[in-house]
PDB file of N, CA and C in Angstrom:
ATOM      1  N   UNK A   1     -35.962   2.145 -26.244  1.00  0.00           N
ATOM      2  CA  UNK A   1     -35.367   1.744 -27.510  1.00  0.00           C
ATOM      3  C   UNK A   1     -33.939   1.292 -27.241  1.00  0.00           C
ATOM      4  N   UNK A   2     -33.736  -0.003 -27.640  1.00  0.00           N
ATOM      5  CA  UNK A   2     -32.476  -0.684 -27.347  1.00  0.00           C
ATOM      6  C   UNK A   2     -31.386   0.430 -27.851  1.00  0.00           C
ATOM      7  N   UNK A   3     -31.278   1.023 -29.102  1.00  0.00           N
ATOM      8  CA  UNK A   3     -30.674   1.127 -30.119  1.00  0.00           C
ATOM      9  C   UNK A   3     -30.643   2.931 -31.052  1.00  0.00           C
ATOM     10  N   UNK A   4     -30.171   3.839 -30.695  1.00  0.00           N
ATOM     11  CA  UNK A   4     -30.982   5.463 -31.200  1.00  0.00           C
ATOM     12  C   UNK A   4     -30.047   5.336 -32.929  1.00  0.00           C
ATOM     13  N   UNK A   5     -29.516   4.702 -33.410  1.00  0.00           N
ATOM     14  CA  UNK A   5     -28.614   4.567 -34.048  1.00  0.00           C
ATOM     15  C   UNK A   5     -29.399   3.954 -35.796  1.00  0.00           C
ATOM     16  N   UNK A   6     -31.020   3.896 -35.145  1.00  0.00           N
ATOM     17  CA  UNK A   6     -31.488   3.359 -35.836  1.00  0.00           C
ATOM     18  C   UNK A   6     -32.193   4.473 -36.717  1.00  0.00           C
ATOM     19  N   UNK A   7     -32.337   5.162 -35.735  1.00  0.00           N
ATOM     20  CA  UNK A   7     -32.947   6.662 -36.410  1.00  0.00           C
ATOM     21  C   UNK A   7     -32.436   7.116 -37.685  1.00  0.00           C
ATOM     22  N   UNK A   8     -30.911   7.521 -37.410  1.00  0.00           N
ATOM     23  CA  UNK A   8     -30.285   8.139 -37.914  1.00  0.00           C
ATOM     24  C   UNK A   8     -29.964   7.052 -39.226  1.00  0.00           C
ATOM     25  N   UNK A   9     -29.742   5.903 -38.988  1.00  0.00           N
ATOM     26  CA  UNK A   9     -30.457   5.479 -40.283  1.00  0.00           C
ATOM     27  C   UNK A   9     -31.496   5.370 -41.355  1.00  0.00           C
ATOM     28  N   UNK A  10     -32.643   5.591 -40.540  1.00  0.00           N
ATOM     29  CA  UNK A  10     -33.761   5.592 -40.985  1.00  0.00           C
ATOM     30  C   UNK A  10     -33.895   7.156 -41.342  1.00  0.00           C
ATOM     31  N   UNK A  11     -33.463   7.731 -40.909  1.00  0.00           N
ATOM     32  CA  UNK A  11     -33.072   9.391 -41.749  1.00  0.00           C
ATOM     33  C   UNK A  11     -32.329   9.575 -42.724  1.00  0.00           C
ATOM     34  N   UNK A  12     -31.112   8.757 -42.801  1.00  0.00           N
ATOM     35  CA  UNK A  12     -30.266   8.877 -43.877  1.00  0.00           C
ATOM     36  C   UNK A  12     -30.641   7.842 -45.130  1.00  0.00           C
ATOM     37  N   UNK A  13     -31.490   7.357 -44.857  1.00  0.00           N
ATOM     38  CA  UNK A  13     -32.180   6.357 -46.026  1.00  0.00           C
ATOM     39  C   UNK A  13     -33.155   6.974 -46.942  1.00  0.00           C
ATOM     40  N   UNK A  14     -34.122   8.052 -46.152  1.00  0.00           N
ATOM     41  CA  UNK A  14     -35.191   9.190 -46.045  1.00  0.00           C
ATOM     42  C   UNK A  14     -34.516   9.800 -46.992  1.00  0.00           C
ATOM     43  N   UNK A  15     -33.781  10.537 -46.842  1.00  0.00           N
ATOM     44  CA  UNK A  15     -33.024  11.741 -47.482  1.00  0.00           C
ATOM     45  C   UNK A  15     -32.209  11.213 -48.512  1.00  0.00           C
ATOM     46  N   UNK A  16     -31.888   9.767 -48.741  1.00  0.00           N
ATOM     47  CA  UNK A  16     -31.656   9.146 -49.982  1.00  0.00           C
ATOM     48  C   UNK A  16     -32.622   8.977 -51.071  1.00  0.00           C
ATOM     49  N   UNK A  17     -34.090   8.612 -50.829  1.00  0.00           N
ATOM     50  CA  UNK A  17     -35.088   8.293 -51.145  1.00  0.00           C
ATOM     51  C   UNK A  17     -35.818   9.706 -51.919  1.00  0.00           C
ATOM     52  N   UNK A  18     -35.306  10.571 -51.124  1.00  0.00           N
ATOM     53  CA  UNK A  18     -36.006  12.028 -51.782  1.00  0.00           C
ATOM     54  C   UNK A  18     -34.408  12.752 -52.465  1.00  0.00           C
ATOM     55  N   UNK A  19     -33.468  12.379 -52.363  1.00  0.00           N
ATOM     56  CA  UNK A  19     -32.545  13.246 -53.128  1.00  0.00           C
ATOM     57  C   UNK A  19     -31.973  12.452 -53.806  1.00  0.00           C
ATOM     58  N   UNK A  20     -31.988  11.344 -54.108  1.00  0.00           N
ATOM     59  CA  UNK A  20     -30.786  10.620 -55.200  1.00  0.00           C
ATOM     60  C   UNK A  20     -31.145  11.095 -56.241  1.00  0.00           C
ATOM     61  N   UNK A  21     -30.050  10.544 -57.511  1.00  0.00           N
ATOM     62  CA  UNK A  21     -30.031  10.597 -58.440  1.00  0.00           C
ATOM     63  C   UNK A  21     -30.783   9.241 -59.196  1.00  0.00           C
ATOM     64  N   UNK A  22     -31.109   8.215 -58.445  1.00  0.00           N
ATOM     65  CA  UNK A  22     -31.924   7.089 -58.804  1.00  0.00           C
ATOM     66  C   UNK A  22     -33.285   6.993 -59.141  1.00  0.00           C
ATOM     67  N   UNK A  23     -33.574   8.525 -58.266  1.00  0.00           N
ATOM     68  CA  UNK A  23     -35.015   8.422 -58.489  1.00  0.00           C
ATOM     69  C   UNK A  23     -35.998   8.167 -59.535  1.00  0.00           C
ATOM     70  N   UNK A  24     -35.531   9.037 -60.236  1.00  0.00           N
ATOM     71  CA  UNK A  24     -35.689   9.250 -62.051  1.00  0.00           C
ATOM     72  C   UNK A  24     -35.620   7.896 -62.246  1.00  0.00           C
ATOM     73  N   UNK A  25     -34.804   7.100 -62.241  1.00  0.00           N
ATOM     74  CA  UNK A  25     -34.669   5.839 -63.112  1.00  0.00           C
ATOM     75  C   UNK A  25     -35.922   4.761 -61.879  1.00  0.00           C
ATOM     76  N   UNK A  26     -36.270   5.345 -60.926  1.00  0.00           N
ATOM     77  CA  UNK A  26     -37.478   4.302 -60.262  1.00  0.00           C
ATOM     78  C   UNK A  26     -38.454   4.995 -61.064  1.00  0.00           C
ATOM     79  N   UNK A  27     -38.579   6.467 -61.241  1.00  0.00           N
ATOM     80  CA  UNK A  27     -39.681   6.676 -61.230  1.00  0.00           C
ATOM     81  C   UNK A  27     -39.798   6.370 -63.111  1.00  0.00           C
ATOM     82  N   UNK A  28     -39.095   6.393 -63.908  1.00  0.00           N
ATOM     83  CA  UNK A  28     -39.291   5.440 -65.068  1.00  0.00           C
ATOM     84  C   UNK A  28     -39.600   4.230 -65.628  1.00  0.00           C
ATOM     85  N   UNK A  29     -39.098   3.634 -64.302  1.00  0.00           N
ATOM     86  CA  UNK A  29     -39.757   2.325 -63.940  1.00  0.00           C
ATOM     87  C   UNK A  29     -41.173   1.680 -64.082  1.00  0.00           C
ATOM     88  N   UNK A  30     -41.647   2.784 -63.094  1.00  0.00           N
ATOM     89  CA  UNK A  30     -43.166   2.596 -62.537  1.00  0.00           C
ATOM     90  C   UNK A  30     -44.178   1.642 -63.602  1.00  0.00           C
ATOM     91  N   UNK A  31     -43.643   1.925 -65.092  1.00  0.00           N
ATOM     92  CA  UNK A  31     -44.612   0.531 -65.467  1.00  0.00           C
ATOM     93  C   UNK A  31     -44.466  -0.661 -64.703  1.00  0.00           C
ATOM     94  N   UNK A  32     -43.209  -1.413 -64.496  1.00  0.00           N
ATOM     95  CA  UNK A  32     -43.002  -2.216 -63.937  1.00  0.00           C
ATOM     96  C   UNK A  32     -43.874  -2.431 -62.453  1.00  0.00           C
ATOM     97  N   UNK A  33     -43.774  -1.343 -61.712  1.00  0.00           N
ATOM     98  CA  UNK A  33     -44.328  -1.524 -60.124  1.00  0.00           C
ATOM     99  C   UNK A  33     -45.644  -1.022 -60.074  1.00  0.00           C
ATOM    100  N   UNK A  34     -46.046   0.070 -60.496  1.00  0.00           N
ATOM    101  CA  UNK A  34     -47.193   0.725 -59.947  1.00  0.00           C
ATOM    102  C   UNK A  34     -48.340   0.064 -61.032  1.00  0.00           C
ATOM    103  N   UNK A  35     -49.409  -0.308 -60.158  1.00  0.00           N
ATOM    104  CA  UNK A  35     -50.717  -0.984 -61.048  1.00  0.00           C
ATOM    105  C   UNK A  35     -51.464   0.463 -62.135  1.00  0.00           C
ATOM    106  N   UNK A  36     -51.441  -0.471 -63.177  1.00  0.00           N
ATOM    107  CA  UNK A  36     -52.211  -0.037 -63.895  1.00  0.00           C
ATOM    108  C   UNK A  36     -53.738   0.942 -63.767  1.00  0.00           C
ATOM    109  N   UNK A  37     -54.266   0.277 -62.978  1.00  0.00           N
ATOM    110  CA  UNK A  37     -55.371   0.602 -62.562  1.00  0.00           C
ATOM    111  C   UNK A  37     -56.008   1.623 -61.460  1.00  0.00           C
ATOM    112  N   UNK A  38     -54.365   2.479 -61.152  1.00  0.00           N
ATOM    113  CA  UNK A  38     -54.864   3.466 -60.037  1.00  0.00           C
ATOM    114  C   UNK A  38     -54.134   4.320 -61.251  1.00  0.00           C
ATOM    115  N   UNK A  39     -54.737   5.632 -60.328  1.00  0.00           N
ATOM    116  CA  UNK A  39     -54.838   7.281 -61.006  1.00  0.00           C
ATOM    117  C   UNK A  39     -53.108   7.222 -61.102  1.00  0.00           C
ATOM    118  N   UNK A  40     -52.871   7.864 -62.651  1.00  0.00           N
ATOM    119  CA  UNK A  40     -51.417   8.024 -62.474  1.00  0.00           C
ATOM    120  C   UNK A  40     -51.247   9.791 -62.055  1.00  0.00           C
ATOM    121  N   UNK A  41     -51.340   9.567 -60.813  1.00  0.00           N
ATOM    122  CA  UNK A  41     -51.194  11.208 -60.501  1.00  0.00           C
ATOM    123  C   UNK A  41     -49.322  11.373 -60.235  1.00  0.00           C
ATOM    124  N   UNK A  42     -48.964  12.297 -60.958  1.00  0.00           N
ATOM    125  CA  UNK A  42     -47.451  12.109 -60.997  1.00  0.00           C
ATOM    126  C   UNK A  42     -47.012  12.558 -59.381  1.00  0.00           C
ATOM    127  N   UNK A  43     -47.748  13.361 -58.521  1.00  0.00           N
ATOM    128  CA  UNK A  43     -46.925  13.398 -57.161  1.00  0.00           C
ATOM    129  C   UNK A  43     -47.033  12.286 -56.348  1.00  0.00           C
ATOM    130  N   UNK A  44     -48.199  11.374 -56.810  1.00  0.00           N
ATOM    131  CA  UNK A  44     -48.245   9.981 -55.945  1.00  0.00           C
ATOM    132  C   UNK A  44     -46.927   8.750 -56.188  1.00  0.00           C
ATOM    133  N   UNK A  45     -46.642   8.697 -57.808  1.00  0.00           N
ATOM    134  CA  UNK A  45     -45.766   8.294 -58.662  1.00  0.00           C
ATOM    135  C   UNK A  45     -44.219   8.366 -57.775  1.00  0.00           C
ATOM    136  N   UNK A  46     -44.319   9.928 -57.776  1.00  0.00           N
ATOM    137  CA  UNK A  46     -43.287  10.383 -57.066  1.00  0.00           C
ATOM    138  C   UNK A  46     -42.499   9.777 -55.753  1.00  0.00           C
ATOM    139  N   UNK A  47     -44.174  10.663 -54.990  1.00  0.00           N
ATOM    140  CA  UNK A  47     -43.744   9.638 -53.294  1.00  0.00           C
ATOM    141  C   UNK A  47     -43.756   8.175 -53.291  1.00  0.00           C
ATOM    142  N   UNK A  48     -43.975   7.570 -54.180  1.00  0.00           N
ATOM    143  CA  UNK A  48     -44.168   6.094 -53.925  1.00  0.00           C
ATOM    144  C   UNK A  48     -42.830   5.631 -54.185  1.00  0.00           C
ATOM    145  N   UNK A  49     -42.041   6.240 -55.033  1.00  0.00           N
ATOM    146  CA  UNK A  49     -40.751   6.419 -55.797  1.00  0.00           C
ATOM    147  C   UNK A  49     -39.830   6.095 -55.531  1.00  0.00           C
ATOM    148  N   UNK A  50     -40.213   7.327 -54.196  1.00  0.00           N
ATOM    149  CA  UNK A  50     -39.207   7.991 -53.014  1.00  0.00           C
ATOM    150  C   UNK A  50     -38.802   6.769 -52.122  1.00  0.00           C
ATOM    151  N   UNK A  51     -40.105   6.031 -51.437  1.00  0.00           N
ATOM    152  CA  UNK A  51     -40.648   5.056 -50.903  1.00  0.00           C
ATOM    153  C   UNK A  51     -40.174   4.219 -51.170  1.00  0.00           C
ATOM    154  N   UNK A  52     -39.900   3.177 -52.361  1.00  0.00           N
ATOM    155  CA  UNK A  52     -39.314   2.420 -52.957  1.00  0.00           C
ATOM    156  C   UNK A  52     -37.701   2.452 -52.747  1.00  0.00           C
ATOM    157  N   UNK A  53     -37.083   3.806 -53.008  1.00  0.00           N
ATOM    158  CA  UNK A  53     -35.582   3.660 -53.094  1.00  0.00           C
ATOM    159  C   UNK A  53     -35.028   3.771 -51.280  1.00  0.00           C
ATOM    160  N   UNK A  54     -36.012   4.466 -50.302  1.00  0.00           N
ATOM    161  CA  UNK A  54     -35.857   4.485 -49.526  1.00  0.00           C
ATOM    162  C   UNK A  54     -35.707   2.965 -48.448  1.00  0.00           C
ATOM    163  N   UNK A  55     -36.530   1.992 -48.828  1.00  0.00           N
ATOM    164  CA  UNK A  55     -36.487   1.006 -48.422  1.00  0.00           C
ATOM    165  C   UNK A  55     -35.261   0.232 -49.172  1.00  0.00           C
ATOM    166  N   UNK A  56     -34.800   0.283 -50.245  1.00  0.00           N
ATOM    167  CA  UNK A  56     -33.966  -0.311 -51.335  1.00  0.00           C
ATOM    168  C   UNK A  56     -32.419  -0.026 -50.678  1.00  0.00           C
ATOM    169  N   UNK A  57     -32.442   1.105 -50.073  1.00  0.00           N
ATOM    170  CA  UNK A  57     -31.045   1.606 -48.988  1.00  0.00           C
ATOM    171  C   UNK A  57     -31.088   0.842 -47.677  1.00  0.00           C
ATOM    172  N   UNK A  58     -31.981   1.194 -46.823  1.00  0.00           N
ATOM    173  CA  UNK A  58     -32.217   0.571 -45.930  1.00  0.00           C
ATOM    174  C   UNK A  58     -31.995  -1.291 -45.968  1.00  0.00           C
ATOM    175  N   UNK A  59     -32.254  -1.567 -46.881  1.00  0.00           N
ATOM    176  CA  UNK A  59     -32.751  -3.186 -47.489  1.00  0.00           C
ATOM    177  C   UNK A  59     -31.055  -3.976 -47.912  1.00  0.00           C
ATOM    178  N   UNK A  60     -30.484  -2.962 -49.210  1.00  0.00           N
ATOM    179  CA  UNK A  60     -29.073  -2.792 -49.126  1.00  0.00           C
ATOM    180  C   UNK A  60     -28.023  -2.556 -48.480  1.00  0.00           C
ATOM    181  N   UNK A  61     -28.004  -1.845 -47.584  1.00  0.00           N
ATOM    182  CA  UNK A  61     -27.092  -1.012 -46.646  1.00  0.00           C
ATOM    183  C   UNK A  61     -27.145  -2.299 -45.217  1.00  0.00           C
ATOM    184  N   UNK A  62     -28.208  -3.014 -45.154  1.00  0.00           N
ATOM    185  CA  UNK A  62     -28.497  -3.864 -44.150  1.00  0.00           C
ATOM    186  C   UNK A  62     -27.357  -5.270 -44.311  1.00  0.00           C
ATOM    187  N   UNK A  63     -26.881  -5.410 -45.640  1.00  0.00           N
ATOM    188  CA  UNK A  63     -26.595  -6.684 -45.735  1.00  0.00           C
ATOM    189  C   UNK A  63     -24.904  -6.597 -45.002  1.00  0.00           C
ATOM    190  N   UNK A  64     -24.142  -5.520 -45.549  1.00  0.00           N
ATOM    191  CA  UNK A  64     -22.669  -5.889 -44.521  1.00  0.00           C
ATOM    192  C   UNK A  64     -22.967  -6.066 -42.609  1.00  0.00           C
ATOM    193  N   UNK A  65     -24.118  -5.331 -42.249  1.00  0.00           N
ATOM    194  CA  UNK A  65     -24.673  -5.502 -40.826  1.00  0.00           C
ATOM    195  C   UNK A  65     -25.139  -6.787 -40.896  1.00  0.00           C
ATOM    196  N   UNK A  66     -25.625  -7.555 -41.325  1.00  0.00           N
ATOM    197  CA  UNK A  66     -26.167  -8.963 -41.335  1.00  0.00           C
ATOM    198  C   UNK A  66     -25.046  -9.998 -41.082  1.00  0.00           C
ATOM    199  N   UNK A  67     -24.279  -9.481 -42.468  1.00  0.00           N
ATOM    200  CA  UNK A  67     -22.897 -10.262 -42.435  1.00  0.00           C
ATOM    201  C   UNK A  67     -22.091 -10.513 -40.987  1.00  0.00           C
ATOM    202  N   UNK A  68     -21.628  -9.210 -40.504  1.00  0.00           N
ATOM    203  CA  UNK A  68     -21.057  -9.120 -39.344  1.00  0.00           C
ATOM    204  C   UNK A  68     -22.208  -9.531 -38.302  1.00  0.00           C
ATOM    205  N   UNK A  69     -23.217  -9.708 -37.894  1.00  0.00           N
ATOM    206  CA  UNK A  69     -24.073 -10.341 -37.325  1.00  0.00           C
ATOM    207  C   UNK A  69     -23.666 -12.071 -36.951  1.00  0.00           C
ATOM    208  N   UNK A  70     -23.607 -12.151 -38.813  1.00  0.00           N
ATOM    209  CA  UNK A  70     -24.061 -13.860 -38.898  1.00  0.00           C
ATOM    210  C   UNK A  70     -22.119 -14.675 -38.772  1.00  0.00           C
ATOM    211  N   UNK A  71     -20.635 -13.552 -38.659  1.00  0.00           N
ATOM    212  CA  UNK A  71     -20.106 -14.052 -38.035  1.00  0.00           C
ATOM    213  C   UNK A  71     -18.968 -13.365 -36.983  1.00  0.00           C
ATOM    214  N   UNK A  72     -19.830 -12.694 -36.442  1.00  0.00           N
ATOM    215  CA  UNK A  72     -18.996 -12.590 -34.807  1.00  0.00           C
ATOM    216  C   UNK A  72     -19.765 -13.577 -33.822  1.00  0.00           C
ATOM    217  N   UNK A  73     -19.309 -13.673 -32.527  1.00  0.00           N
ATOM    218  CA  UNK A  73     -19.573 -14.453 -31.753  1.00  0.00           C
ATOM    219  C   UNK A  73     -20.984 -14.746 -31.389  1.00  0.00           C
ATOM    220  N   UNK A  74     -21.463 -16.066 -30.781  1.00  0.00           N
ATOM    221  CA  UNK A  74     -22.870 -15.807 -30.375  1.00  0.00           C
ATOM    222  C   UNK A  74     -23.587 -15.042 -29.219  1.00  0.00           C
ATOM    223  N   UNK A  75     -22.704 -14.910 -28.189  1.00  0.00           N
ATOM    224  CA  UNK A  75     -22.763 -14.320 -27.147  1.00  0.00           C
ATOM    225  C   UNK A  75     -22.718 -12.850 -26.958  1.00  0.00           C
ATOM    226  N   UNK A  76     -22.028 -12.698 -28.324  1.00  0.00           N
ATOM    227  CA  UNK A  76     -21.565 -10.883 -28.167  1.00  0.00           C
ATOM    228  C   UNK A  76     -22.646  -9.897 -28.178  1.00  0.00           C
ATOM    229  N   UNK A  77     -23.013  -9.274 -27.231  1.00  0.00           N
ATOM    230  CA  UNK A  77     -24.189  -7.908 -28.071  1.00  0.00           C
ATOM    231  C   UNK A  77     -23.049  -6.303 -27.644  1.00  0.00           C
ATOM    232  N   UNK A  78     -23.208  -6.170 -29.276  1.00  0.00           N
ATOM    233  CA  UNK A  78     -22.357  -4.814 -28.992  1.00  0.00           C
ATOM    234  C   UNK A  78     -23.378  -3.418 -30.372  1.00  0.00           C
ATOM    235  N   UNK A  79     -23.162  -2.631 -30.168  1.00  0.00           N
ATOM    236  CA  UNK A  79     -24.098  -1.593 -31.518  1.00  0.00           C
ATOM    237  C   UNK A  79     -23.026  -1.608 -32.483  1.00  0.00           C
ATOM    238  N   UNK A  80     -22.053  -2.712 -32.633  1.00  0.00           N
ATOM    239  CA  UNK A  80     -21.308  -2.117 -34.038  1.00  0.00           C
ATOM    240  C   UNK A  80     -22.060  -2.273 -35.139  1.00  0.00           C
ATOM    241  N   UNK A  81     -23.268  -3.374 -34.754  1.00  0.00           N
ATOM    242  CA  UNK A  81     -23.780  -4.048 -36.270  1.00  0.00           C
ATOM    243  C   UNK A  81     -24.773  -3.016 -36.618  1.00  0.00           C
ATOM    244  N   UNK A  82     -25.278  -2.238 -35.768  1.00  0.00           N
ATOM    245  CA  UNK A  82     -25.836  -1.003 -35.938  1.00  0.00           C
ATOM    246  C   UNK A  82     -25.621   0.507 -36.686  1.00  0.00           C
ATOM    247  N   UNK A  83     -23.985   0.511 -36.230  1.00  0.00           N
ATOM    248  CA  UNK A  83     -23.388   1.298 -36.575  1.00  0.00           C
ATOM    249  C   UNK A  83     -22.582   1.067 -37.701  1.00  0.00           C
ATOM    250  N   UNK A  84     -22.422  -0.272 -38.270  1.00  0.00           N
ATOM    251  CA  UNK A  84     -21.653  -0.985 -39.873  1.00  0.00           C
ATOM    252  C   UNK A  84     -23.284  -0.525 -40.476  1.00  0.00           C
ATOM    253  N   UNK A  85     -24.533  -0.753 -40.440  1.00  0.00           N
ATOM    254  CA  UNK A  85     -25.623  -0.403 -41.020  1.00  0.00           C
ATOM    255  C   UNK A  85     -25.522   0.949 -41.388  1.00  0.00           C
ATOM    256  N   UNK A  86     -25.260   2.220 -40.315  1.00  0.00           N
ATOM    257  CA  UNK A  86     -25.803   3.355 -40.456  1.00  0.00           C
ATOM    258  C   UNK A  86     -24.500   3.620 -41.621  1.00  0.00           C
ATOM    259  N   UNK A  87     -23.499   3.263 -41.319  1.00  0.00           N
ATOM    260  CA  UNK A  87     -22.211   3.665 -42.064  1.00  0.00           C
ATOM    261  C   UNK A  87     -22.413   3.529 -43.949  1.00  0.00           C
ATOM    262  N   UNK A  88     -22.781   1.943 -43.895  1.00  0.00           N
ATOM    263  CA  UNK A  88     -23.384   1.729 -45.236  1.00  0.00           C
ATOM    264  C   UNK A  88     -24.438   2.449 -45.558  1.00  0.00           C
ATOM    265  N   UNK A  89     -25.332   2.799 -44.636  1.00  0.00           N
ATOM    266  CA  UNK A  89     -26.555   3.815 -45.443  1.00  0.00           C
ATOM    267  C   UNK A  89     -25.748   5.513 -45.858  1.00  0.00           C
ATOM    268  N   UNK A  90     -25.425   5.965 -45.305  1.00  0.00           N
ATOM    269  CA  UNK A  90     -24.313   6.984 -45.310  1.00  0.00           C
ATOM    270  C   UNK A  90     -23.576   6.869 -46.721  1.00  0.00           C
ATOM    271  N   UNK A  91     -22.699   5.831 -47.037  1.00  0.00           N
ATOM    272  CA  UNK A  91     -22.070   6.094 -47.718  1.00  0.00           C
ATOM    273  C   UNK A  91     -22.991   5.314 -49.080  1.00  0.00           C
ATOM    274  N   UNK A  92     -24.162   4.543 -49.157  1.00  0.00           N
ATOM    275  CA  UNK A  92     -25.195   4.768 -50.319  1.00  0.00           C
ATOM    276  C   UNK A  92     -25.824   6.332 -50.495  1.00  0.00           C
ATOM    277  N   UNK A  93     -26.484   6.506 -49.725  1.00  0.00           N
ATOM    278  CA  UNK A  93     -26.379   7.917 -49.438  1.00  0.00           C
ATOM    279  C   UNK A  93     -25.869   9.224 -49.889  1.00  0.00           C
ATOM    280  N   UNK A  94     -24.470   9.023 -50.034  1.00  0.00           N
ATOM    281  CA  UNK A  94     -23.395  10.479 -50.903  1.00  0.00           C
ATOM    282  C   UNK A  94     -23.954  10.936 -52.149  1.00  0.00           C
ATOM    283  N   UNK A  95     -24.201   9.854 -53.033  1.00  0.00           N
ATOM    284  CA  UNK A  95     -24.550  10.011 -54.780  1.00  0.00           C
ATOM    285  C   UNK A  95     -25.789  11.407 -54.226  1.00  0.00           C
ATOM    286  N   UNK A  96     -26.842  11.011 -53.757  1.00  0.00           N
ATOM    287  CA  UNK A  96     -27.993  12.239 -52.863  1.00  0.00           C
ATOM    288  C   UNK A  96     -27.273  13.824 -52.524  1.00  0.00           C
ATOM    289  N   UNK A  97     -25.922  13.604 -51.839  1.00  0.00           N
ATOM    290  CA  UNK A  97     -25.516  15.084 -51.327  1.00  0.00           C
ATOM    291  C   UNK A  97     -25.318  16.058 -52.346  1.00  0.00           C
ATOM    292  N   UNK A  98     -25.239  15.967 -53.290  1.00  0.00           N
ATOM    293  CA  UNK A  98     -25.536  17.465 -54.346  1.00  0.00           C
ATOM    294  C   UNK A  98     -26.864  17.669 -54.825  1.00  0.00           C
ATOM    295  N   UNK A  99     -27.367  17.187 -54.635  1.00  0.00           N
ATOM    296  CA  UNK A  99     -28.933  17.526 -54.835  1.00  0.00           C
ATOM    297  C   UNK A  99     -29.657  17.930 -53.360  1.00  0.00           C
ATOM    298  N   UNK A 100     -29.249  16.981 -52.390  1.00  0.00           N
ATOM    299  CA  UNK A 100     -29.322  18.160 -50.963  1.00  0.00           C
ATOM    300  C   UNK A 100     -29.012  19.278 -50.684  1.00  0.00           C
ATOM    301  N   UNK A 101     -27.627  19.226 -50.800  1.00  0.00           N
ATOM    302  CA  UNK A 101     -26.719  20.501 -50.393  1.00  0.00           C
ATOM    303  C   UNK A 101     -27.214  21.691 -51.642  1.00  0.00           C
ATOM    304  N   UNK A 102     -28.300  21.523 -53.171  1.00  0.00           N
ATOM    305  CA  UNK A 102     -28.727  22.716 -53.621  1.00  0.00           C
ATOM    306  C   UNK A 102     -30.285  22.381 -53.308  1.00  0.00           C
ATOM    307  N   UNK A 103     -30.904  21.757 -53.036  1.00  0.00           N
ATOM    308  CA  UNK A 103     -31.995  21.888 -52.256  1.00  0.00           C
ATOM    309  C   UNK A 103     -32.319  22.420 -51.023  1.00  0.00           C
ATOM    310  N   UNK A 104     -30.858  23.083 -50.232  1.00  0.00           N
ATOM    311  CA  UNK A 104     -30.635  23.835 -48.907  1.00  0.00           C
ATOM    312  C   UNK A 104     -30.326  24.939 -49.770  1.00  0.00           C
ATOM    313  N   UNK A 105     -30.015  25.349 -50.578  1.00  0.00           N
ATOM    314  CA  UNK A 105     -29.526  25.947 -50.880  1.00  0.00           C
ATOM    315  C   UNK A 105     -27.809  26.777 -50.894  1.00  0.00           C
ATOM    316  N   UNK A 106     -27.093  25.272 -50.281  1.00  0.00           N
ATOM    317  CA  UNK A 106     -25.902  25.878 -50.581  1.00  0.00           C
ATOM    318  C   UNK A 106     -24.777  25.386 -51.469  1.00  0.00           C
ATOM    319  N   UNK A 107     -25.418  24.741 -52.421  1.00  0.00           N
ATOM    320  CA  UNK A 107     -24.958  24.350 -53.147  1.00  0.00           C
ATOM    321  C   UNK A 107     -25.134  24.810 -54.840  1.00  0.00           C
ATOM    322  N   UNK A 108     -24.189  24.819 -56.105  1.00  0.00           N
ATOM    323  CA  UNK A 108     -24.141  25.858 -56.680  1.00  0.00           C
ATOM    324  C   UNK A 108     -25.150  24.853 -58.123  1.00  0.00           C
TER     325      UNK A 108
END
């Protein structure tokens, strides 16, 4: 793997996806996304939810890494654009840390 930097994005996107405060408003959504025609079982609703906002960080958080991509040099390969990604997922991410930190339970 070129890149371990990717993980830890793809973790901190994870843990956005299951702890934001957005969720609720995807999962209110769901007329909009989820077909009519499958079982509305609310834990599927849920994970699909999750799923949705998780890619929506990842998807978001990608664009200042793109940016810096599309103008530093052509020649350059360095992990900053990796690490401008993980940074932006991180700090989409925060709104999530009080609902983590009492889902660990150390939070009040």
């Amino acid at each position: 793997m070129r890149n371990p930097l990717i993980f830890a994005t793809v973790g901190a996107a994870i843990l956005n996806g299951i702890f934001s405060p957005l969720l609720l408003f995807i999962f209110l959504l769901r007329w909009a996304w989820y077909p009519g025609f499958f079982p509305g079982i609310t834990e599927v609703v849920v994970a699909l939810s999750s799923l949705i906002l998780s890619t929506l960080t990842l998807m978001i958080a990608g664009v200042p890494a793109a940016l810096y991509e599309k103008l530093r040099s052509p020649g350059e390969t360095t992990p900053a654009s990796a690490a401008i990604w993980l940074a932006a997922t991180i700090l989409l991410t925060l709104p999530a840390l009080p609902n983590l930190l009492r889902a660990a339970g150390l939070g009040g």
